[in-house]
PDB file of N, CA and C in Angstrom:
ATOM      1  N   UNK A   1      70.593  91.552  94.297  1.00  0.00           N
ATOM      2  CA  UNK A   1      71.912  91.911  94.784  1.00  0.00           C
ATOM      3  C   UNK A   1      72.800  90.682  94.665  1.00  0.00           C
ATOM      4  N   UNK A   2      73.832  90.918  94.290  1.00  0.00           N
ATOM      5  CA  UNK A   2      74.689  89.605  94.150  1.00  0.00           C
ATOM      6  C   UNK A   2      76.337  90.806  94.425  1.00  0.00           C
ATOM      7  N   UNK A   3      76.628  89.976  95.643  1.00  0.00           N
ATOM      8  CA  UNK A   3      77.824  90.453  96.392  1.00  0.00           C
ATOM      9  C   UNK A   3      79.342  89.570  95.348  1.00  0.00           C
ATOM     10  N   UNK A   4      80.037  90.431  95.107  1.00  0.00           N
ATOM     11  CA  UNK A   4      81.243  90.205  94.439  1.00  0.00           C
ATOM     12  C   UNK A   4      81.100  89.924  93.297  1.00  0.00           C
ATOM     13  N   UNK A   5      80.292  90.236  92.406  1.00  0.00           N
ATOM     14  CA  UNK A   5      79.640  89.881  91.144  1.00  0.00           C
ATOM     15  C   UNK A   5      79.443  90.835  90.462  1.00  0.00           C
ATOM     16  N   UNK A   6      80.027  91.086  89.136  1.00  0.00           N
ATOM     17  CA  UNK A   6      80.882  90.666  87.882  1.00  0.00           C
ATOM     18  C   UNK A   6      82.514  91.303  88.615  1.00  0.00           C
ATOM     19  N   UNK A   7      83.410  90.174  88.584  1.00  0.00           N
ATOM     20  CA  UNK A   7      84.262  90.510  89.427  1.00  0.00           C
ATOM     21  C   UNK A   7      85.798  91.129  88.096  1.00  0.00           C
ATOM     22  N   UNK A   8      84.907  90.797  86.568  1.00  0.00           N
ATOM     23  CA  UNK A   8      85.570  90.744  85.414  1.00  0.00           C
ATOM     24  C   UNK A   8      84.943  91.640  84.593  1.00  0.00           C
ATOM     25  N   UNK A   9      85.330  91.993  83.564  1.00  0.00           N
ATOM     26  CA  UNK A   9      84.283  92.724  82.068  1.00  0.00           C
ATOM     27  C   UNK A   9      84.361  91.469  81.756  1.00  0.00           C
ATOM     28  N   UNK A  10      84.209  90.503  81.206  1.00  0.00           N
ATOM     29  CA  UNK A  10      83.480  89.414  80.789  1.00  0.00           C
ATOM     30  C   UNK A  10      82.342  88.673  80.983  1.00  0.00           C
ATOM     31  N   UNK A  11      82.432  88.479  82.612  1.00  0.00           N
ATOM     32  CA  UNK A  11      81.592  88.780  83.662  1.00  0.00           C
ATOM     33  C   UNK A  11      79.899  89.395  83.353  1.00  0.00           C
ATOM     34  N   UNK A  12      80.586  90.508  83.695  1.00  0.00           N
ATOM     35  CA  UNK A  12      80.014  91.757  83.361  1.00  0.00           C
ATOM     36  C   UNK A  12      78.921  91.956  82.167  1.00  0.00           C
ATOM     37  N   UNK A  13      79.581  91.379  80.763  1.00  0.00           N
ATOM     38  CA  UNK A  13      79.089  91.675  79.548  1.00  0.00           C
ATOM     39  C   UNK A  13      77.837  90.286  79.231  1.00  0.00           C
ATOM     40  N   UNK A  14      78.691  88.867  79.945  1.00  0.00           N
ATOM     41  CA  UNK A  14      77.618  88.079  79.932  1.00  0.00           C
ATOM     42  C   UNK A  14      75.956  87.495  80.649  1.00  0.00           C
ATOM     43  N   UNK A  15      76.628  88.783  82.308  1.00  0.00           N
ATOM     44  CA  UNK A  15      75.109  89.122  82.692  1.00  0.00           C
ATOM     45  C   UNK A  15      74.549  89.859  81.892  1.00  0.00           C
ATOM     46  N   UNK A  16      75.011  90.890  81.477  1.00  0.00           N
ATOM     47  CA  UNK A  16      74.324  92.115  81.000  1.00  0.00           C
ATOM     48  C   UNK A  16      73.427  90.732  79.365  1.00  0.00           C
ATOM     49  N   UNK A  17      73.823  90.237  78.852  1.00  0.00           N
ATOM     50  CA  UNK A  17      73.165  89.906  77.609  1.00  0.00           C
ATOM     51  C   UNK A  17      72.751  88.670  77.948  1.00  0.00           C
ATOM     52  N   UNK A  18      73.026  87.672  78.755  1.00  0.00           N
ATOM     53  CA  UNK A  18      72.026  86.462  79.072  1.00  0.00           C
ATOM     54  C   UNK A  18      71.446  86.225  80.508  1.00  0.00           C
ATOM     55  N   UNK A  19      71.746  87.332  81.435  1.00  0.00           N
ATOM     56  CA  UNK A  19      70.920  87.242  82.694  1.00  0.00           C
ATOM     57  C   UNK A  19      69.784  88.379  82.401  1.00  0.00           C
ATOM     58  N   UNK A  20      69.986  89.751  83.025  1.00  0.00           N
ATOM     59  CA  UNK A  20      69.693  91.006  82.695  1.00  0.00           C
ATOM     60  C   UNK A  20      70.433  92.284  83.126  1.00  0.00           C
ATOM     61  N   UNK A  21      69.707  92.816  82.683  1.00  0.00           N
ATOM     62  CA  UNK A  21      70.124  94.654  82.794  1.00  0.00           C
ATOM     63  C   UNK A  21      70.658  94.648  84.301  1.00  0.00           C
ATOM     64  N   UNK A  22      71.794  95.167  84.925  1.00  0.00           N
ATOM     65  CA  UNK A  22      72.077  95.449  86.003  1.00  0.00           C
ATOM     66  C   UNK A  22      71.720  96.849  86.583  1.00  0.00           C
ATOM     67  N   UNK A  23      70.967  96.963  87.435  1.00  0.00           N
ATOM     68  CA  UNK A  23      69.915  98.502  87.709  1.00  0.00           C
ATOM     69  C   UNK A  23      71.196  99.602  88.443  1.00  0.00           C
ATOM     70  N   UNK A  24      71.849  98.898  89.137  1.00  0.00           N
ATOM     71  CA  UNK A  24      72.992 100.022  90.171  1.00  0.00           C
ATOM     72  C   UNK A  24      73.821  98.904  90.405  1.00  0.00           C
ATOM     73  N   UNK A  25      75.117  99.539  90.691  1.00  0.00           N
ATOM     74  CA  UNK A  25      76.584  98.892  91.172  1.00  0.00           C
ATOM     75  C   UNK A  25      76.722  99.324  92.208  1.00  0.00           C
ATOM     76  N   UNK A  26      77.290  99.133  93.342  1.00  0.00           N
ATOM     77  CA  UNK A  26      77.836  99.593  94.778  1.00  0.00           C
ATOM     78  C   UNK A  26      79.238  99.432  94.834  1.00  0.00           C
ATOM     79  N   UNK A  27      79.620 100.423  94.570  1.00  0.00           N
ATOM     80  CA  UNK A  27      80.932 100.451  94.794  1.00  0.00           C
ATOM     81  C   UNK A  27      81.830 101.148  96.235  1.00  0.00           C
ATOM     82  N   UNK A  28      82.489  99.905  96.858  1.00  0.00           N
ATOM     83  CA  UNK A  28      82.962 100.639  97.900  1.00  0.00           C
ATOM     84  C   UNK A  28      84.397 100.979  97.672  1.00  0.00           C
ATOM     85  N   UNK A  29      84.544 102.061  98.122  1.00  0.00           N
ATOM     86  CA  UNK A  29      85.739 102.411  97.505  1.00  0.00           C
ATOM     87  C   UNK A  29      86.980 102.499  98.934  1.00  0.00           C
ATOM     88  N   UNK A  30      87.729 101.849  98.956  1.00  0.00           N
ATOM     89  CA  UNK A  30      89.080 101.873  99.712  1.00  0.00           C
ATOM     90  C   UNK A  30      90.188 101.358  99.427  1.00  0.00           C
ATOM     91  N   UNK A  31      91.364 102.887  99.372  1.00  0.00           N
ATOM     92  CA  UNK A  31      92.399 102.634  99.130  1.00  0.00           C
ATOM     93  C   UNK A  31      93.375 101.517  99.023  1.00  0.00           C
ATOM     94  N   UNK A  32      94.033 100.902  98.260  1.00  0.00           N
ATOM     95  CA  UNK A  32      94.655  99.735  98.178  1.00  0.00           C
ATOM     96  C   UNK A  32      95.494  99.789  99.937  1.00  0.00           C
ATOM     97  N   UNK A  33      96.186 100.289 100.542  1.00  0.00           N
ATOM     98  CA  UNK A  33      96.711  99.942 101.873  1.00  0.00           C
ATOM     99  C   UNK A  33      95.960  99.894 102.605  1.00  0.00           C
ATOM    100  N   UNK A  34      94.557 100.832 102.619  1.00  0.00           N
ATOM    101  CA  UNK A  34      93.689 100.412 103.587  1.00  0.00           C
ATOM    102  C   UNK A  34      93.272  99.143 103.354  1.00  0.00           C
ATOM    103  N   UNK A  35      92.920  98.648 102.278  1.00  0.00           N
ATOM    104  CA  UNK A  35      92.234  97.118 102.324  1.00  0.00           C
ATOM    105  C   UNK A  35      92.829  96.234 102.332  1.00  0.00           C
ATOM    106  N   UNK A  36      94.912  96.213 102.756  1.00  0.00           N
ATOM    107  CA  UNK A  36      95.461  95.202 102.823  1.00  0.00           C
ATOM    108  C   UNK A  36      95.421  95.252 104.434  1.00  0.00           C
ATOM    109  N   UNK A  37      95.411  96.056 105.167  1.00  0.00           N
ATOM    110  CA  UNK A  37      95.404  96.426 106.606  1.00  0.00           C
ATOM    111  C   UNK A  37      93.998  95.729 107.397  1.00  0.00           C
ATOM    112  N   UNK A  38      92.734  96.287 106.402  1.00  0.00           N
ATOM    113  CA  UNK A  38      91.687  95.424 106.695  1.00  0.00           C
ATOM    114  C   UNK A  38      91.795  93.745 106.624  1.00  0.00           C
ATOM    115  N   UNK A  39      92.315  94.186 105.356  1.00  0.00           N
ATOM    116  CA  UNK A  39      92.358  91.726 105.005  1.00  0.00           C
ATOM    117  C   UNK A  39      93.523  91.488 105.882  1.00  0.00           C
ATOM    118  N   UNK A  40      94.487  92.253 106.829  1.00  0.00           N
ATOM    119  CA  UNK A  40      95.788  91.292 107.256  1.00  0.00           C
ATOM    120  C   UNK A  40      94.935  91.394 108.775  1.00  0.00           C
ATOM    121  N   UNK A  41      93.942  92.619 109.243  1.00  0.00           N
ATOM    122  CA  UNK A  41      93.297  92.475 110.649  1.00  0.00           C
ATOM    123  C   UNK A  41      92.480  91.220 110.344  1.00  0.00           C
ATOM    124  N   UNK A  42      91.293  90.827 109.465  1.00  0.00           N
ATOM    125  CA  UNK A  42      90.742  89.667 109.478  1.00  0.00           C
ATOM    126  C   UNK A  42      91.381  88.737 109.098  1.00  0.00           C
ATOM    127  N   UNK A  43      92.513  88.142 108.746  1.00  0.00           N
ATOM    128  CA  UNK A  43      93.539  87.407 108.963  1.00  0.00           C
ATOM    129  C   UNK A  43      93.726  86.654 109.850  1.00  0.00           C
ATOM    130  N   UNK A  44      93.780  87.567 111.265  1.00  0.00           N
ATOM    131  CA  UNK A  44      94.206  87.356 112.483  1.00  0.00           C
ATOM    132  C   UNK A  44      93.060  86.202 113.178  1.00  0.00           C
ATOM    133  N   UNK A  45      92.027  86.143 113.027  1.00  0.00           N
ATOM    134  CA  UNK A  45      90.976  85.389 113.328  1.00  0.00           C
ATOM    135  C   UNK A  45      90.207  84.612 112.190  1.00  0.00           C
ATOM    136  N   UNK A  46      90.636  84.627 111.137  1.00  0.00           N
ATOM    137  CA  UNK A  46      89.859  84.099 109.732  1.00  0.00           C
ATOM    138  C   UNK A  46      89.934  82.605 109.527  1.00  0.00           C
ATOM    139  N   UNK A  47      91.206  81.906 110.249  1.00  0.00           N
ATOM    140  CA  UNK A  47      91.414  80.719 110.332  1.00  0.00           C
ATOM    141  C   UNK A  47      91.923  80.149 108.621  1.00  0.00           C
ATOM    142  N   UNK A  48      92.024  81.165 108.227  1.00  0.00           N
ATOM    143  CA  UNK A  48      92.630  80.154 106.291  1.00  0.00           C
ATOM    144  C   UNK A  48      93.705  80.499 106.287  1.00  0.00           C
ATOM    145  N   UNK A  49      94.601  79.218 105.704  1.00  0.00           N
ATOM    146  CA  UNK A  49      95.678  78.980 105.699  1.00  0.00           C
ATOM    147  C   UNK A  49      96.343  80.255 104.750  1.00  0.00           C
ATOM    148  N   UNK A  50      95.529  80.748 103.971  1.00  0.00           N
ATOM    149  CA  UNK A  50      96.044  81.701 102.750  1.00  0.00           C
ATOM    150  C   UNK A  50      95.955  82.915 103.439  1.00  0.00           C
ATOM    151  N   UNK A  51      95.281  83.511 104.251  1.00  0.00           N
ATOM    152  CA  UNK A  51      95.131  84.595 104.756  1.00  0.00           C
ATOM    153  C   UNK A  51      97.047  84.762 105.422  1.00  0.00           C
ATOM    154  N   UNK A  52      97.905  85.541 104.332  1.00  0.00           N
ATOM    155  CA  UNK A  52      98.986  85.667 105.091  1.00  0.00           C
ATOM    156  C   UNK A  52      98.984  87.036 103.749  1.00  0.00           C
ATOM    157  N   UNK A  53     100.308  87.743 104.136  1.00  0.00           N
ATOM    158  CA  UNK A  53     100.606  89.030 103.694  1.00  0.00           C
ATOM    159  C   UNK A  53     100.748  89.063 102.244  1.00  0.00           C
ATOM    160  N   UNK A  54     101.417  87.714 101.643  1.00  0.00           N
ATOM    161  CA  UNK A  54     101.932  87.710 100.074  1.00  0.00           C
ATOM    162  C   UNK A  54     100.546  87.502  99.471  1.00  0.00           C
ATOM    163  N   UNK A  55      99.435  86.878 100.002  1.00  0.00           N
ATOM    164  CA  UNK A  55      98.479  86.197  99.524  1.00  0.00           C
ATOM    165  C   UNK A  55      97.235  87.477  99.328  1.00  0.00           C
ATOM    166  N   UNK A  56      97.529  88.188 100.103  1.00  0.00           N
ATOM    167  CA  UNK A  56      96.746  89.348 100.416  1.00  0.00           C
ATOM    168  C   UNK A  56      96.927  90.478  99.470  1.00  0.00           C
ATOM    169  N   UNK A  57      98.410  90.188  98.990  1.00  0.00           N
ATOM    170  CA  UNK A  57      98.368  91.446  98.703  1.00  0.00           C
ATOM    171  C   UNK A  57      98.384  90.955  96.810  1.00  0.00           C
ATOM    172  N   UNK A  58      97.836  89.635  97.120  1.00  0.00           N
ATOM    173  CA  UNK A  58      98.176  89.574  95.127  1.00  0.00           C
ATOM    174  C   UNK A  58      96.799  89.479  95.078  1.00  0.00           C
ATOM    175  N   UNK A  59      95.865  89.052  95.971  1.00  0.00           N
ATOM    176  CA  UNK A  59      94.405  89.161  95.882  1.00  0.00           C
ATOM    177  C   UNK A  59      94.293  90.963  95.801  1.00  0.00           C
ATOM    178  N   UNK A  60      94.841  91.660  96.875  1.00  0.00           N
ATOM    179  CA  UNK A  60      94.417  93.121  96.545  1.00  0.00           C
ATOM    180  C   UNK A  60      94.337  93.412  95.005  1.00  0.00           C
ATOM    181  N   UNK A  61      95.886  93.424  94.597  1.00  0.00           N
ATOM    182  CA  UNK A  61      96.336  93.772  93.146  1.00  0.00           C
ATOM    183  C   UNK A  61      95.415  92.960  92.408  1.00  0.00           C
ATOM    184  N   UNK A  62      95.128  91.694  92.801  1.00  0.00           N
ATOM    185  CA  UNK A  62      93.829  91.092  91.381  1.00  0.00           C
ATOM    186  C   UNK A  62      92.466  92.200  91.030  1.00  0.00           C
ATOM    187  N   UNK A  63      92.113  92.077  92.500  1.00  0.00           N
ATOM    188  CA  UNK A  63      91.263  93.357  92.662  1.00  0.00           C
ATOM    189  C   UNK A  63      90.880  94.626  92.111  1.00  0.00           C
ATOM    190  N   UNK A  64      92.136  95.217  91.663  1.00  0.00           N
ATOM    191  CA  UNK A  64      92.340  96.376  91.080  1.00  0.00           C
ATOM    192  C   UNK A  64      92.573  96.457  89.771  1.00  0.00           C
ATOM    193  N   UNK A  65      93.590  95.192  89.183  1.00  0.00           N
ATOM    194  CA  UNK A  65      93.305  94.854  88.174  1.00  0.00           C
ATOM    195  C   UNK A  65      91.847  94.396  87.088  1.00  0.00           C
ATOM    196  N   UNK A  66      91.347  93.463  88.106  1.00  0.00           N
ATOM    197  CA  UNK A  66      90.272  92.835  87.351  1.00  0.00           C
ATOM    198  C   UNK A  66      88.797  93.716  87.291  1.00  0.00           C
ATOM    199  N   UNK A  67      88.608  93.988  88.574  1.00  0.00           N
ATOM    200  CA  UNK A  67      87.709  94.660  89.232  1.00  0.00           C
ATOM    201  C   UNK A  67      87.114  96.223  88.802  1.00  0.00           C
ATOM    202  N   UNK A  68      88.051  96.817  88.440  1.00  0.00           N
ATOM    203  CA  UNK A  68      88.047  98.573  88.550  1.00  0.00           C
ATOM    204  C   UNK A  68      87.762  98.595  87.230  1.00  0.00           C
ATOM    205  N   UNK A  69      88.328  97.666  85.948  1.00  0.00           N
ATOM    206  CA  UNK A  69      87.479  97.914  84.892  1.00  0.00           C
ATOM    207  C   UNK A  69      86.166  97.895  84.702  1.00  0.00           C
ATOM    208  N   UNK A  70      85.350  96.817  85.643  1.00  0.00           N
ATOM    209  CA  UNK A  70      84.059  96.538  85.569  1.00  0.00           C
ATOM    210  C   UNK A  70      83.368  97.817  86.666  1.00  0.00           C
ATOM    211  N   UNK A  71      83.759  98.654  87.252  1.00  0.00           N
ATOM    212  CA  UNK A  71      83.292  99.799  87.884  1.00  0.00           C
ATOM    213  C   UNK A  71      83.285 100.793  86.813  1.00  0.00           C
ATOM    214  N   UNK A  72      84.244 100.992  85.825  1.00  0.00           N
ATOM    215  CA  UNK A  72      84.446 101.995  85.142  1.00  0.00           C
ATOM    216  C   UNK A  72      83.253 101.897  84.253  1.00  0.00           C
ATOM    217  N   UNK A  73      83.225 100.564  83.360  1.00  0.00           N
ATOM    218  CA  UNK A  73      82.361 100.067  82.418  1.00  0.00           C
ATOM    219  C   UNK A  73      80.955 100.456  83.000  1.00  0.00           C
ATOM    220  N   UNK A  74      80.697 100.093  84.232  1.00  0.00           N
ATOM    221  CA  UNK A  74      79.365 100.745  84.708  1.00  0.00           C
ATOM    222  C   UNK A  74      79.020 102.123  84.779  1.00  0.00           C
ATOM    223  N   UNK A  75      80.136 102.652  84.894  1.00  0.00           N
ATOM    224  CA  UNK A  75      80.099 104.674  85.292  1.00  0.00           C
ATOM    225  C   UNK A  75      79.915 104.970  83.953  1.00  0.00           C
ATOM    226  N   UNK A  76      80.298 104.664  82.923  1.00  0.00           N
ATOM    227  CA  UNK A  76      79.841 105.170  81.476  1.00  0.00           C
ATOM    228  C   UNK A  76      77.953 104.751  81.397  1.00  0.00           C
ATOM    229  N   UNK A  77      77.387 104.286  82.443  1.00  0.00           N
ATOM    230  CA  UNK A  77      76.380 104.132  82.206  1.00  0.00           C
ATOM    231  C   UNK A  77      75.294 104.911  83.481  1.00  0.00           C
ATOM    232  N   UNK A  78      76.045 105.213  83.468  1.00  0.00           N
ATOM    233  CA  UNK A  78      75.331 106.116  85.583  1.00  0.00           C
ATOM    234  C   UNK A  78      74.992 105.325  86.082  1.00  0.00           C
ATOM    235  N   UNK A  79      75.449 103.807  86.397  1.00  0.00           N
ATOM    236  CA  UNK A  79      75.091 102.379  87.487  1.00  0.00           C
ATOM    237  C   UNK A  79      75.486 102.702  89.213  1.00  0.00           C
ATOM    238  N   UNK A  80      76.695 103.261  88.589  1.00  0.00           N
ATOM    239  CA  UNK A  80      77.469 102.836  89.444  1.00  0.00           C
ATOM    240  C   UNK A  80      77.584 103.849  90.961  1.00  0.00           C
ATOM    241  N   UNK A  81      77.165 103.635  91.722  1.00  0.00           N
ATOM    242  CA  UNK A  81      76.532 104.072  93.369  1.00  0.00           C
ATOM    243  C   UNK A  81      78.159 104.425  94.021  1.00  0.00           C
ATOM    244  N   UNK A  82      78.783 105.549  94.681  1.00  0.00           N
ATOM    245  CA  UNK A  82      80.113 105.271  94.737  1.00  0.00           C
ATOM    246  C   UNK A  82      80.180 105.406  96.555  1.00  0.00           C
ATOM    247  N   UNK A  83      80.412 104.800  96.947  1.00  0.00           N
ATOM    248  CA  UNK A  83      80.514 104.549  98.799  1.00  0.00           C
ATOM    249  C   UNK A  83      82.008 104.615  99.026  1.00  0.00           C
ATOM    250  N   UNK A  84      82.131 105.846  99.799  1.00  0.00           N
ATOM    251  CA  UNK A  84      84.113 105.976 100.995  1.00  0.00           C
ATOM    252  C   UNK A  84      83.504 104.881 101.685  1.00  0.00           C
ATOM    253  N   UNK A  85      84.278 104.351 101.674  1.00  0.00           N
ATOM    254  CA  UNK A  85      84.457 102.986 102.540  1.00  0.00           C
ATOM    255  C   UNK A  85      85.387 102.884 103.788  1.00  0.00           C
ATOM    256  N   UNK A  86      85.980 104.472 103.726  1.00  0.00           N
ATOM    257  CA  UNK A  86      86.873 104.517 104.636  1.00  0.00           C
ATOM    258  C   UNK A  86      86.941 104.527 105.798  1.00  0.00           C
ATOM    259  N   UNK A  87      85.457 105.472 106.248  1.00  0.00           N
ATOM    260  CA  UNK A  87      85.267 105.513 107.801  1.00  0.00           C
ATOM    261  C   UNK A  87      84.523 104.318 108.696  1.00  0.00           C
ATOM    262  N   UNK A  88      84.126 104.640 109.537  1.00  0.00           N
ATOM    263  CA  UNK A  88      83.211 103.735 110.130  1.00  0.00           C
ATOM    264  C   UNK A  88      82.582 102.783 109.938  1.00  0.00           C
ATOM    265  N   UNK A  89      82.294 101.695 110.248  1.00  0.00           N
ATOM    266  CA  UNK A  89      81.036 100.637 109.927  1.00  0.00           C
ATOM    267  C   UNK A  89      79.880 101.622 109.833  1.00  0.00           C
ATOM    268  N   UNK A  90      79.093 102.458 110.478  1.00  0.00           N
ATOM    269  CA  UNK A  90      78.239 103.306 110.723  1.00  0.00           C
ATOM    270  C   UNK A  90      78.121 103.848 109.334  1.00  0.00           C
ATOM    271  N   UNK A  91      79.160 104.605 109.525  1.00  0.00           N
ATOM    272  CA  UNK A  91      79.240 105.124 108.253  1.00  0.00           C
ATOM    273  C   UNK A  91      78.913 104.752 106.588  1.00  0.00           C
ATOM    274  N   UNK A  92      80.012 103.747 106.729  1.00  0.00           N
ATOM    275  CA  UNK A  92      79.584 103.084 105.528  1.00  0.00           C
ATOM    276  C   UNK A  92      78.168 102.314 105.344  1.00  0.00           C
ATOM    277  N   UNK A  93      77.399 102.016 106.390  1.00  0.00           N
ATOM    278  CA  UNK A  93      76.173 101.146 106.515  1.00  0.00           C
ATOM    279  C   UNK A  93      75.478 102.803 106.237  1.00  0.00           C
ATOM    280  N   UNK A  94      75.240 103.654 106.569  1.00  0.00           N
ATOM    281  CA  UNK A  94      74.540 105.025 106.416  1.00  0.00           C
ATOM    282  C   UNK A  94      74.425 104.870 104.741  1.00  0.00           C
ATOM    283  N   UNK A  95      75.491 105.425 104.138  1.00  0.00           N
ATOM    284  CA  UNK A  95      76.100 105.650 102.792  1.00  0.00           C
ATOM    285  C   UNK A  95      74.987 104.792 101.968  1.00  0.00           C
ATOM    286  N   UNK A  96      75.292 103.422 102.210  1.00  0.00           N
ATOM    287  CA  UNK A  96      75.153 102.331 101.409  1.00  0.00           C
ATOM    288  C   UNK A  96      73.838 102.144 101.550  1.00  0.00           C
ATOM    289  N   UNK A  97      72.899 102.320 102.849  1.00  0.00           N
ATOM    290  CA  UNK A  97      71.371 102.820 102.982  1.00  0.00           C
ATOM    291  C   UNK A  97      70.902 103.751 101.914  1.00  0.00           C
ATOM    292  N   UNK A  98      71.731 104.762 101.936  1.00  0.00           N
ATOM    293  CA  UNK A  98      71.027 105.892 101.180  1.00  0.00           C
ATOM    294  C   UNK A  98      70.822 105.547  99.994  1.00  0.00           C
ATOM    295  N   UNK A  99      72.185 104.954  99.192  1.00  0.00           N
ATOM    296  CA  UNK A  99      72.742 104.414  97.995  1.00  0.00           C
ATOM    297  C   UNK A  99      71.462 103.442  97.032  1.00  0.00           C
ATOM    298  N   UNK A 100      70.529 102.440  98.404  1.00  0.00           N
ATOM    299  CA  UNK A 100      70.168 101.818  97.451  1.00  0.00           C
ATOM    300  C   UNK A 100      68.576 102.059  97.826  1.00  0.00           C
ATOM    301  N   UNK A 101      68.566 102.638  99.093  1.00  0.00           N
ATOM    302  CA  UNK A 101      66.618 103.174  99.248  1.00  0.00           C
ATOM    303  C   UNK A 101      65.976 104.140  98.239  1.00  0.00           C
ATOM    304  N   UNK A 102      65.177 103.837  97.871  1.00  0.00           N
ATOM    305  CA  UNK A 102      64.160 102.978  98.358  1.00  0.00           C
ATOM    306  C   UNK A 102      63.563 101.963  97.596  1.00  0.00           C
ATOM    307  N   UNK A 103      64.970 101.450  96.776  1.00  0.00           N
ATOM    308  CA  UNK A 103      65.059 100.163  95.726  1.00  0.00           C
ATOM    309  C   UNK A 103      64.884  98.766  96.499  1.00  0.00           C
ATOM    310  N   UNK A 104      65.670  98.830  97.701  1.00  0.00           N
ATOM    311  CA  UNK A 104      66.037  97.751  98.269  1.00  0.00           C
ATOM    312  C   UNK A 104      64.880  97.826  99.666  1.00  0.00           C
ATOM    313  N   UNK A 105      64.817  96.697 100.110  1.00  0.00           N
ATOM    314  CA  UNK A 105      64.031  97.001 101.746  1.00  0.00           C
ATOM    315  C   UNK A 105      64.620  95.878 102.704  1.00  0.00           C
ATOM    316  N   UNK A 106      65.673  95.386 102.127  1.00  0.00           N
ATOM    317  CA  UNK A 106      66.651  94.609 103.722  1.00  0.00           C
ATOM    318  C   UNK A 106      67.758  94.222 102.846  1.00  0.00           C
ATOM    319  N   UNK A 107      68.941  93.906 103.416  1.00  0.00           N
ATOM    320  CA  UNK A 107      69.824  93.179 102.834  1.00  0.00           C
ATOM    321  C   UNK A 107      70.061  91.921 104.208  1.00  0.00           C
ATOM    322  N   UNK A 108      70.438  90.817 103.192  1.00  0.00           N
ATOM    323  CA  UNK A 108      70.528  89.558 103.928  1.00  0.00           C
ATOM    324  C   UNK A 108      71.518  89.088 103.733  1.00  0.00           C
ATOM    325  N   UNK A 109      72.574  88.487 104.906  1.00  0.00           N
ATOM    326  CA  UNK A 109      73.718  87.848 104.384  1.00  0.00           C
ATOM    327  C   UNK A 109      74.342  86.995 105.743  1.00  0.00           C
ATOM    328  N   UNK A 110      75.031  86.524 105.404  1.00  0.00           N
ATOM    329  CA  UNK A 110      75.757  85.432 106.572  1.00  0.00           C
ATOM    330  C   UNK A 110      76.572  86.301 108.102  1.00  0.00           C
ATOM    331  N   UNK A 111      76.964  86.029 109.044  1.00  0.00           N
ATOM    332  CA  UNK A 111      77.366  86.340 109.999  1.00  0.00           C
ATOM    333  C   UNK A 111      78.827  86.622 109.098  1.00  0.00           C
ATOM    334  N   UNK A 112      78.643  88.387 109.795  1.00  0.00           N
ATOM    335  CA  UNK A 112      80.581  88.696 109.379  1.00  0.00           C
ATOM    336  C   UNK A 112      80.921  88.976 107.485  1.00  0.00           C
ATOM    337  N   UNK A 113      79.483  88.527 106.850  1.00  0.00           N
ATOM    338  CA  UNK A 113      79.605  89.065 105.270  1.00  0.00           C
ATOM    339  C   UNK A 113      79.578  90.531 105.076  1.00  0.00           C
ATOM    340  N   UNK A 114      79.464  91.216 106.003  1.00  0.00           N
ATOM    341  CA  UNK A 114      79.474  92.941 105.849  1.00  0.00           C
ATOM    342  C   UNK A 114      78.409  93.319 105.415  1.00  0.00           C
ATOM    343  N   UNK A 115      77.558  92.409 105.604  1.00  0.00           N
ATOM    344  CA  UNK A 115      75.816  93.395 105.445  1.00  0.00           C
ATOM    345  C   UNK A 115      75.213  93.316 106.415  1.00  0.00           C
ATOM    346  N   UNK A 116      75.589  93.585 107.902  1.00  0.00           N
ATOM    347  CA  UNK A 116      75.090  94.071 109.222  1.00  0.00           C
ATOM    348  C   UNK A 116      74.762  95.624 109.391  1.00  0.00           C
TER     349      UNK A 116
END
């Protein structure tokens, strides 16, 4: 598992031919206003100087730009795992269980990385 990774098709094309085969993608999917609403609430406590509204919202748009090709590029291949990201923590932790059992048997990550 590698979180935010291939964040490009370039990315993308140079795991695929000098790392390896990528088995499934996780894609969480939420609306561009929902995820500026999410990044301006963790904002509020995030402590970085960049965490402000203009900064947020050109990271969103990078996002969508850079990002959504390398989801697509995977769906031409049936990789790609698709998670609403919209509701609940619960929820989305349910989803994303189902998504990768019984491939996976824990996910590990830092306090507050969203794999609780």
């Amino acid at each position: 598992m590698i979180d935010g990774f291939p964040r490009a098709i370039d990315q993308a094309e140079y795991f695929e031919q000098n790392v390896m085969e990528a088995y499934q993608i996780l894609f969480y999917d939420v609306p561009q206003d929902l995820m500026i609403q999410r990044c301006m609430k963790r904002a509020e406590t995030s402590g970085r100087k960049d965490d402000n509204a203009e900064t947020i919202k050109v990271r969103v748009q990078t996002y969508f730009d850079q990002s959504m090709p390398v989801v697509n590029y995977y769906k031409k291949f049936g990789k790609v795992r698709h998670i609403d990201a919209t509701g609940s923590i619960a929820d989305v932790y349910a989803q994303t269980k189902k998504a990768i059992l019984p491939q996976c048997m824990f996910l590990l990550g830092p306090k507050a990385s969203g794999k609780a």
